[in-house]
N, C-alpha and C. Protein backbone atom coordinates (compact mmCIF):
# COMPACT_ATOMS: atom_id res chain seq x y z
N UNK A 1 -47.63 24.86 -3.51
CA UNK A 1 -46.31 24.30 -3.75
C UNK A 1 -45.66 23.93 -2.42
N UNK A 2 -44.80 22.91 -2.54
CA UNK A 2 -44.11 22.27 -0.94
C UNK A 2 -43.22 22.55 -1.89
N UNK A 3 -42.05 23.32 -1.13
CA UNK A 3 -40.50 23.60 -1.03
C UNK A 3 -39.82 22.92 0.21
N UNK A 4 -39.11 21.99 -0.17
CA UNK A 4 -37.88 21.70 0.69
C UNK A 4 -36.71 21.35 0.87
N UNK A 5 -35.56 22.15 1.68
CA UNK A 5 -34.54 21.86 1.26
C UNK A 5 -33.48 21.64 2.19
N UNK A 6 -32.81 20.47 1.86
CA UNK A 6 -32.39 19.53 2.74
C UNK A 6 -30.66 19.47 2.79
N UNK A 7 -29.51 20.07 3.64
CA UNK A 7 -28.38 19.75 2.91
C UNK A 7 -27.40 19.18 3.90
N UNK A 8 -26.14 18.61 3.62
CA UNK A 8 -25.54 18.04 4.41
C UNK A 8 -23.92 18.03 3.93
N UNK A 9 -23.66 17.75 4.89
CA UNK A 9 -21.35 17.86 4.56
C UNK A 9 -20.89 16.44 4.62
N UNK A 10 -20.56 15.87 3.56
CA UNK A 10 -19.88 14.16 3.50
C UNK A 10 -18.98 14.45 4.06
N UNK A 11 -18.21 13.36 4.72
CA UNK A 11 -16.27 12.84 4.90
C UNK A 11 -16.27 12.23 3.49
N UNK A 12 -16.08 12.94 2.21
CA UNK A 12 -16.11 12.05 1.28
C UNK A 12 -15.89 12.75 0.26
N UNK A 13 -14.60 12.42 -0.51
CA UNK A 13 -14.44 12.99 -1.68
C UNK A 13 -15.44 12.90 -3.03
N UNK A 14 -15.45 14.02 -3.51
CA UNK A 14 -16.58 14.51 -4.73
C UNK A 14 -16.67 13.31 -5.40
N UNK A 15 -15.64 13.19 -6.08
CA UNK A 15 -15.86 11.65 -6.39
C UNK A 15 -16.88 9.99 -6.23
N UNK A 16 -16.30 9.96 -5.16
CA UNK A 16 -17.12 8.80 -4.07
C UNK A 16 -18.30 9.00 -4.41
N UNK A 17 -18.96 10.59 -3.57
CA UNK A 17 -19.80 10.88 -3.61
C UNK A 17 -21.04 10.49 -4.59
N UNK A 18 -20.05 11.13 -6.13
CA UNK A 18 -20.85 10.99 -7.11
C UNK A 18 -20.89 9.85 -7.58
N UNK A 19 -20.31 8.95 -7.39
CA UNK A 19 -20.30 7.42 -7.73
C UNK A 19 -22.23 6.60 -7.25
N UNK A 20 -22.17 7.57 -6.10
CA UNK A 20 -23.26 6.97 -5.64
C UNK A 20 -24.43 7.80 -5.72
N UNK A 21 -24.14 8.83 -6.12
CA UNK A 21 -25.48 9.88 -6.35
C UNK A 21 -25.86 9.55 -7.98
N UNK A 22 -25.08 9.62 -8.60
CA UNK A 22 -25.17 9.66 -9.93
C UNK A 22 -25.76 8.00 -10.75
N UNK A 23 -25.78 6.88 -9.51
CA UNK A 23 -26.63 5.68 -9.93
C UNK A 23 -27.77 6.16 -9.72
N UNK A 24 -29.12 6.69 -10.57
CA UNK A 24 -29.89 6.95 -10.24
C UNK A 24 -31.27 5.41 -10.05
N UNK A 25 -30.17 4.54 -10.50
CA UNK A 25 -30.86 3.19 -10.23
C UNK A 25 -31.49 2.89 -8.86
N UNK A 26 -30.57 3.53 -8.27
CA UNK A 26 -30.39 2.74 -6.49
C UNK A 26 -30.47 3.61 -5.79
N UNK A 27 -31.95 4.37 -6.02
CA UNK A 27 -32.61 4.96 -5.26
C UNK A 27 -33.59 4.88 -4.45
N UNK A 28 -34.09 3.51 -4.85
CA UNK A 28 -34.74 2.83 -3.84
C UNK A 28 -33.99 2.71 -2.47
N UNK A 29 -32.87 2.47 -2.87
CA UNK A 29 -31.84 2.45 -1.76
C UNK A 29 -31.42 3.18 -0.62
N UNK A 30 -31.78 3.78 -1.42
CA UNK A 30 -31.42 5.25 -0.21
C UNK A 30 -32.90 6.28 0.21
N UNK A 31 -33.73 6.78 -0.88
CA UNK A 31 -34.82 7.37 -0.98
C UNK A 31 -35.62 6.13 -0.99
N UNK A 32 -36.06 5.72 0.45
CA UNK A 32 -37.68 4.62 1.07
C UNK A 32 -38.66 5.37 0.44
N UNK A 33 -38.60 6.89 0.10
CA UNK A 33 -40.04 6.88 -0.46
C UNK A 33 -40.27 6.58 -2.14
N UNK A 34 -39.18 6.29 -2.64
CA UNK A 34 -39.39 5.54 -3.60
C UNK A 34 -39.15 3.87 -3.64
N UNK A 35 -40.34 3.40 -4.41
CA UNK A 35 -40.32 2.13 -4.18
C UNK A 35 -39.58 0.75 -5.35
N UNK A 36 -39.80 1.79 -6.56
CA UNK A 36 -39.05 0.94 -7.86
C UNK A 36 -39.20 2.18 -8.87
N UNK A 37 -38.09 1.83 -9.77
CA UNK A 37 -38.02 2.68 -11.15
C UNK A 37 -37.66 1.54 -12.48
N UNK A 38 -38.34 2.34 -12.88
CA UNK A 38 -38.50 1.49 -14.34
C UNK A 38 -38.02 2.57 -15.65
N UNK A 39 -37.15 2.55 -16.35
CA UNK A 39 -36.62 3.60 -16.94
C UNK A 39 -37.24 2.63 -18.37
N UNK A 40 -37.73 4.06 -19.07
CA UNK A 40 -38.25 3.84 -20.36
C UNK A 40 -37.89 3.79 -21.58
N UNK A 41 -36.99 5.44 -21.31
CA UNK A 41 -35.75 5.71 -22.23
C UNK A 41 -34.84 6.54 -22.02
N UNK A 42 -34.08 6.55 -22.62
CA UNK A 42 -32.14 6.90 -22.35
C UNK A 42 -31.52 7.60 -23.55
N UNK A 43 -31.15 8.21 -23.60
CA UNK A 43 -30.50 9.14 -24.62
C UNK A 43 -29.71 10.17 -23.89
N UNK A 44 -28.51 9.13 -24.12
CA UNK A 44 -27.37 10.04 -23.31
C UNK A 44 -27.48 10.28 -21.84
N UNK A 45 -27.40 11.83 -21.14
CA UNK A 45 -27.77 11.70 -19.75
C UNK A 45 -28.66 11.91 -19.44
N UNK A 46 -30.21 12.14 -20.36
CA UNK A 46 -31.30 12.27 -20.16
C UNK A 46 -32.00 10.92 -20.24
N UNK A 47 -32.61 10.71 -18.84
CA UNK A 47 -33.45 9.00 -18.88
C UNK A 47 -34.90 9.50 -18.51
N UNK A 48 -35.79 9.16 -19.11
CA UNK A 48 -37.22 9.07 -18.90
C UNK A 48 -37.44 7.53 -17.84
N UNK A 49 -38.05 7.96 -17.18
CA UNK A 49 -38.59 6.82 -16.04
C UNK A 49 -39.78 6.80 -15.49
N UNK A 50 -40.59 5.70 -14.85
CA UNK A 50 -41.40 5.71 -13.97
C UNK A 50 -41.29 5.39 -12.84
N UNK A 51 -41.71 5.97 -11.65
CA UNK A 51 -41.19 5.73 -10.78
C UNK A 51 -42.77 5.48 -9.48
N UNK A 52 -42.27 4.06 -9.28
CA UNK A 52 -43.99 3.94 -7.68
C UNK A 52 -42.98 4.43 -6.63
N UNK A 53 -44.20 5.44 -6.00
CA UNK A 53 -43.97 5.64 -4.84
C UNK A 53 -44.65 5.17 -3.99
N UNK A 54 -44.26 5.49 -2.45
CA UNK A 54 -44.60 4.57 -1.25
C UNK A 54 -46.12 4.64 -1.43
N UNK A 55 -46.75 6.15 -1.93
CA UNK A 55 -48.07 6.71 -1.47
C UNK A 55 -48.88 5.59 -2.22
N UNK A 56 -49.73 4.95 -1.76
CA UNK A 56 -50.53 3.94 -2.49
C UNK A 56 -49.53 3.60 -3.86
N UNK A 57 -48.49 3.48 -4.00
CA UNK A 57 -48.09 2.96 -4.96
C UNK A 57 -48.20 3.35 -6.16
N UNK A 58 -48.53 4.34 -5.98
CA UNK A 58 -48.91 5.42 -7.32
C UNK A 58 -47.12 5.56 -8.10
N UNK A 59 -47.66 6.14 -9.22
CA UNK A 59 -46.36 6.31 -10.51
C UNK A 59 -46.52 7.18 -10.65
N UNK A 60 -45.21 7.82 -10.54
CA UNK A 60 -44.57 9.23 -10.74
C UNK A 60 -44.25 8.59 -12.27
N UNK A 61 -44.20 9.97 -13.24
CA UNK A 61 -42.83 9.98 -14.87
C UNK A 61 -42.44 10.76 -14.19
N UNK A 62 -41.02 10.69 -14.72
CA UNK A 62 -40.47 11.46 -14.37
C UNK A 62 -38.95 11.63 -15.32
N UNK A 63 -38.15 12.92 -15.73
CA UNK A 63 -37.44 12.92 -16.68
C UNK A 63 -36.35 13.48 -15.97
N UNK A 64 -35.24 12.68 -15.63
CA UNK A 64 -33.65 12.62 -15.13
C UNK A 64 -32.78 13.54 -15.81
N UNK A 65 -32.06 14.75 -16.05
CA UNK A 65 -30.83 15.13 -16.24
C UNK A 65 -29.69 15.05 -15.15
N UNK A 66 -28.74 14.26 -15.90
CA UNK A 66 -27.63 13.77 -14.87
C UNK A 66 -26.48 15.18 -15.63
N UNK A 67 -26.03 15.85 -14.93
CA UNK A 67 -24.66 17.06 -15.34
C UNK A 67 -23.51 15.91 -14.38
N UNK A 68 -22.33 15.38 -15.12
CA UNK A 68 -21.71 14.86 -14.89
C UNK A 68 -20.45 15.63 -13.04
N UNK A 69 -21.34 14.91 -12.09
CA UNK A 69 -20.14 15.52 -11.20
C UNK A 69 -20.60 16.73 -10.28
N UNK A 70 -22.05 17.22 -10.95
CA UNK A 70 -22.74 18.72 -10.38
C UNK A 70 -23.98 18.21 -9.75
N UNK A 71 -24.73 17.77 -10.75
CA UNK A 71 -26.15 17.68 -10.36
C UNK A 71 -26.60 16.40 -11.35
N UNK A 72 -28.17 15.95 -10.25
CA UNK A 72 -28.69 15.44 -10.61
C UNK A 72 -30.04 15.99 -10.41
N UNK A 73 -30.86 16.42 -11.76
CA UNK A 73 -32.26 16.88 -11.82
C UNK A 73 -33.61 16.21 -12.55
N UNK A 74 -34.40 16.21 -11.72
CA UNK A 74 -35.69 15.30 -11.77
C UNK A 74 -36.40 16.17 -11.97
N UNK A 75 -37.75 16.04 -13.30
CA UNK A 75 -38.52 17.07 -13.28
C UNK A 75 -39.67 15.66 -13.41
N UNK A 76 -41.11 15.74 -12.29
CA UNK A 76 -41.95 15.08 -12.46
C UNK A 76 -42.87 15.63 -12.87
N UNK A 77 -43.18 15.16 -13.78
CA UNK A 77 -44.23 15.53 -14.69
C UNK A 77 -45.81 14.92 -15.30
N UNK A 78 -45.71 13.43 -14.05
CA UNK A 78 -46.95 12.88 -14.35
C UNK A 78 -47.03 12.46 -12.70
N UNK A 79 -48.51 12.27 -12.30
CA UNK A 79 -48.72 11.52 -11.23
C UNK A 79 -48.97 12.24 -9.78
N UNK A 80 -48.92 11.62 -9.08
CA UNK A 80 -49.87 12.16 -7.46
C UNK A 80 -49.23 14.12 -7.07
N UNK A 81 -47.79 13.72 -7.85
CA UNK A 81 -47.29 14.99 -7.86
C UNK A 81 -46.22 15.67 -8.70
N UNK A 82 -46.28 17.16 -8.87
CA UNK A 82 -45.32 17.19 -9.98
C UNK A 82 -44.76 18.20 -9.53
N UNK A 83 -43.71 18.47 -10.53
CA UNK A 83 -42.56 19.44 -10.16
C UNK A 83 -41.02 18.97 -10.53
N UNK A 84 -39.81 19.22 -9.39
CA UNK A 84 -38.68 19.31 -9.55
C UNK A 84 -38.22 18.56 -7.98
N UNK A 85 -37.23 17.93 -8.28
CA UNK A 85 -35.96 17.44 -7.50
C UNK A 85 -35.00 17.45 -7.35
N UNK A 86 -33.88 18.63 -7.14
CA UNK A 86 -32.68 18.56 -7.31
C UNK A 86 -31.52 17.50 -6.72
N UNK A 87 -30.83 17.50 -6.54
CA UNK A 87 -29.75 17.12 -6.35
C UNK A 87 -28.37 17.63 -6.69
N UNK A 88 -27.89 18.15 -5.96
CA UNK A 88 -26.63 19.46 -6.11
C UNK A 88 -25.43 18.81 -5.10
N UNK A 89 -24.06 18.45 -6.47
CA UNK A 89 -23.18 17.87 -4.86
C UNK A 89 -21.82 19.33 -5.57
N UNK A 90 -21.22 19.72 -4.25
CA UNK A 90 -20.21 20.43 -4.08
C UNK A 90 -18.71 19.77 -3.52
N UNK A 91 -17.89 20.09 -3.94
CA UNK A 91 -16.49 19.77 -3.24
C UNK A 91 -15.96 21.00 -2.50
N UNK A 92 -15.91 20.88 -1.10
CA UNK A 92 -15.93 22.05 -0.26
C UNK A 92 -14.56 21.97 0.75
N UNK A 93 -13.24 20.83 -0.14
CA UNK A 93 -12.42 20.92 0.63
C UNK A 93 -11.92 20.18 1.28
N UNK A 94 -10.83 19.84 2.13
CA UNK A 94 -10.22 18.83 2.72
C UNK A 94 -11.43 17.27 2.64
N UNK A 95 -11.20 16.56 1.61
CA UNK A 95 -11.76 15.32 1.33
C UNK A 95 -13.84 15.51 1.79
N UNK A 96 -14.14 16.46 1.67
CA UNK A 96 -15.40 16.56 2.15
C UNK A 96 -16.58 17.51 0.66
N UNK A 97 -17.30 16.76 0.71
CA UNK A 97 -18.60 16.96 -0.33
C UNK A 97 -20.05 17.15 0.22
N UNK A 98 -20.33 18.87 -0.15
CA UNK A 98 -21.64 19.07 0.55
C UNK A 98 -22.56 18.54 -0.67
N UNK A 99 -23.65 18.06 -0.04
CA UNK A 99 -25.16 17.60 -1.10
C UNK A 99 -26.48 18.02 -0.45
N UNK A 100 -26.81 19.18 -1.68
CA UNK A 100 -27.87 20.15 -1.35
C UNK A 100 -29.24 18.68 -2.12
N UNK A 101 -30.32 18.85 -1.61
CA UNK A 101 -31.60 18.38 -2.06
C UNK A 101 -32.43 19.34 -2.15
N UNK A 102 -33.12 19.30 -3.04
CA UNK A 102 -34.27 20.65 -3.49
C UNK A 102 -35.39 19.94 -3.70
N UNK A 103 -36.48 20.16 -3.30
CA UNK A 103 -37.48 20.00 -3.63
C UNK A 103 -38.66 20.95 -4.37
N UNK A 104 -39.39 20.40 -5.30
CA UNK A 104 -39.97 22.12 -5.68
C UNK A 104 -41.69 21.22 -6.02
N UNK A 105 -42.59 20.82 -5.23
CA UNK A 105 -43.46 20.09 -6.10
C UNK A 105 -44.88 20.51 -5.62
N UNK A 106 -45.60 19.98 -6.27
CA UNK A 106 -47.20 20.46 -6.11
C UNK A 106 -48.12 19.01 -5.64
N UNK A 107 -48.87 18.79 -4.97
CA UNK A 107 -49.24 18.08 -5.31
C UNK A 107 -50.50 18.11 -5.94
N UNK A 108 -51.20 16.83 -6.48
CA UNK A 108 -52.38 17.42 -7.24
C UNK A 108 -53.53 16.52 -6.72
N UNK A 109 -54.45 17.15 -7.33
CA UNK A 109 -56.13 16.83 -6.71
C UNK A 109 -56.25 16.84 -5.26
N UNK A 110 -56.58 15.93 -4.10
CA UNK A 110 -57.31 16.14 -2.51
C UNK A 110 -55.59 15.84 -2.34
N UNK A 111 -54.77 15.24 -2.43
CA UNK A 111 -53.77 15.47 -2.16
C UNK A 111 -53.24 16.81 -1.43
N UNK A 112 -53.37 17.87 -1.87
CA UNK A 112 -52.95 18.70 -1.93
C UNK A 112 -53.84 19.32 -0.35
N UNK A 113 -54.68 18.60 0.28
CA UNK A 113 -54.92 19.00 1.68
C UNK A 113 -54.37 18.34 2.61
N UNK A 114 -53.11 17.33 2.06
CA UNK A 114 -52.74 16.94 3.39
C UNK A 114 -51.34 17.40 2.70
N UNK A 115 -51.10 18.82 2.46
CA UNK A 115 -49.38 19.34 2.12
C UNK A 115 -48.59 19.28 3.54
N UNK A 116 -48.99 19.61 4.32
CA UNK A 116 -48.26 19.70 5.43
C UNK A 116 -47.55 19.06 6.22
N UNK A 117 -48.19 17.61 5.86
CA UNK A 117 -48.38 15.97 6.21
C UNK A 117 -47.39 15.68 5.61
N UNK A 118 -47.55 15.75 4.00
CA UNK A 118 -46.70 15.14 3.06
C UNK A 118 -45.25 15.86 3.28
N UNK A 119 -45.09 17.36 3.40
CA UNK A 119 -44.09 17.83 3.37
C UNK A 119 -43.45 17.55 4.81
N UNK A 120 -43.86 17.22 5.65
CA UNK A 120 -43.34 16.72 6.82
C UNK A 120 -42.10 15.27 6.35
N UNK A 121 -43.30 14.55 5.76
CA UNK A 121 -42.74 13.24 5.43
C UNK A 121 -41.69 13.06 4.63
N UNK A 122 -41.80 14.12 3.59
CA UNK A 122 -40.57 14.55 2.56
C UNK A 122 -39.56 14.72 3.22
N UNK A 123 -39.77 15.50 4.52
CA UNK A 123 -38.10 16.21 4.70
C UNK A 123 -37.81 14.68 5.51
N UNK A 124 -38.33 14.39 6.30
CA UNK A 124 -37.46 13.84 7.12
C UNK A 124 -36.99 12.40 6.28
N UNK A 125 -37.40 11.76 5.30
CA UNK A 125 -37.18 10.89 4.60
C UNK A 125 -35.92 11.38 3.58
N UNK A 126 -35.84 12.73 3.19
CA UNK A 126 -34.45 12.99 2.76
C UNK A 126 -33.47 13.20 3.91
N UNK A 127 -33.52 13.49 5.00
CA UNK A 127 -32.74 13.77 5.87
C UNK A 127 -32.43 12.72 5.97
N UNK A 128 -32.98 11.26 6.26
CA UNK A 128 -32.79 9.78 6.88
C UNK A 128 -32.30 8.99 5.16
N UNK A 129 -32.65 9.84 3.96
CA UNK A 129 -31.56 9.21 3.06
C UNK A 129 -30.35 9.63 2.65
N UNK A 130 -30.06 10.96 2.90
CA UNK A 130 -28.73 11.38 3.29
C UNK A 130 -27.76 10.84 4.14
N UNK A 131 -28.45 10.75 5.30
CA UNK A 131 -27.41 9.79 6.40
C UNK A 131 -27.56 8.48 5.98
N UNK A 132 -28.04 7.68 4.74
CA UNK A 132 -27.76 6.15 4.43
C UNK A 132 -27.07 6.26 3.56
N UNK A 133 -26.94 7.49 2.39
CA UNK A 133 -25.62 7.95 1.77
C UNK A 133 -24.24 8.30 2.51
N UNK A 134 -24.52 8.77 3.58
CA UNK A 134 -23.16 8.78 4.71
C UNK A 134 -22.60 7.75 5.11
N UNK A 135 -23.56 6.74 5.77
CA UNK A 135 -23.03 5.47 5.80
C UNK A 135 -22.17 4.87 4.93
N UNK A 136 -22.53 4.76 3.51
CA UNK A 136 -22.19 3.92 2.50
C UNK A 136 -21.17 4.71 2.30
N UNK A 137 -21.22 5.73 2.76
CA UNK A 137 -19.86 6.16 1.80
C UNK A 137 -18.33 5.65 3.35
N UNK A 138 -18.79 5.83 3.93
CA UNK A 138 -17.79 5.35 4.99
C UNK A 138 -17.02 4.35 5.45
């Protein structure tokens, strides 16, 4: 299992924040290691999706619970890797919103000998999409 977890303090009210966390459309946008999502189905705040990632372009499924304002949780469940993705935003006070990232995933088959590689690449690609969520929000 690769665990990683990534967090940071907005200038940015909870709000804002979630305006832009909670498009889980426009995540290409921010998360480069995803490359497109294709949502399958929707029922309410639960969306089923597919999602290519950078890695050879491979497709993640993957099944979205959006908690209005708290979290946003990804459980992948098909493809190069599976597991969990959190997304946790807090209001911590004078106009400022912390956003925790969780990672919880496995990868599968020969994959899984370059974890160290991959989990390298994970963090710093959430770290560098956090600060393009900082931007935007500014």
């Amino acid at each position: 299992m690769v665990t990683i977890q990534v967090s940071r303090e907005l200038a940015a009210p909870l709000d804002k924040v979630w305006e832009i966390v909670a498009d889980v459309d426009r995540e290409p946008e921010f998360w480069h290691g995803t490359k497109s999502i294709k949502n399958t189905k929707k029922i309410g705040k639960i969306i089923e999706r597919e999602v290519v990632i950078s890695f050879r372009n491979s497709i993640c499924k993957e099944i979205v619970t959006i908690d209005p304002k708290k979290s946003i949780k990804i459980r992948i469940i098909d493809g190069p890797m599976k597991g969990t993705k959190n997304i946790i935003i807090n209001d911590v006070g004078n106009n400022k919103t912390r956003i925790d990232v969780e990672w919880d995933i496995k990868l599968a088959g020969f994959l899984g000998m370059f974890t160290r590689m991959v989990k390298k690449h994970i963090l710093e690609g959430r770290e560098e999409a956090l600060e393009r969520i900082s931007k935007t929000l500014a």
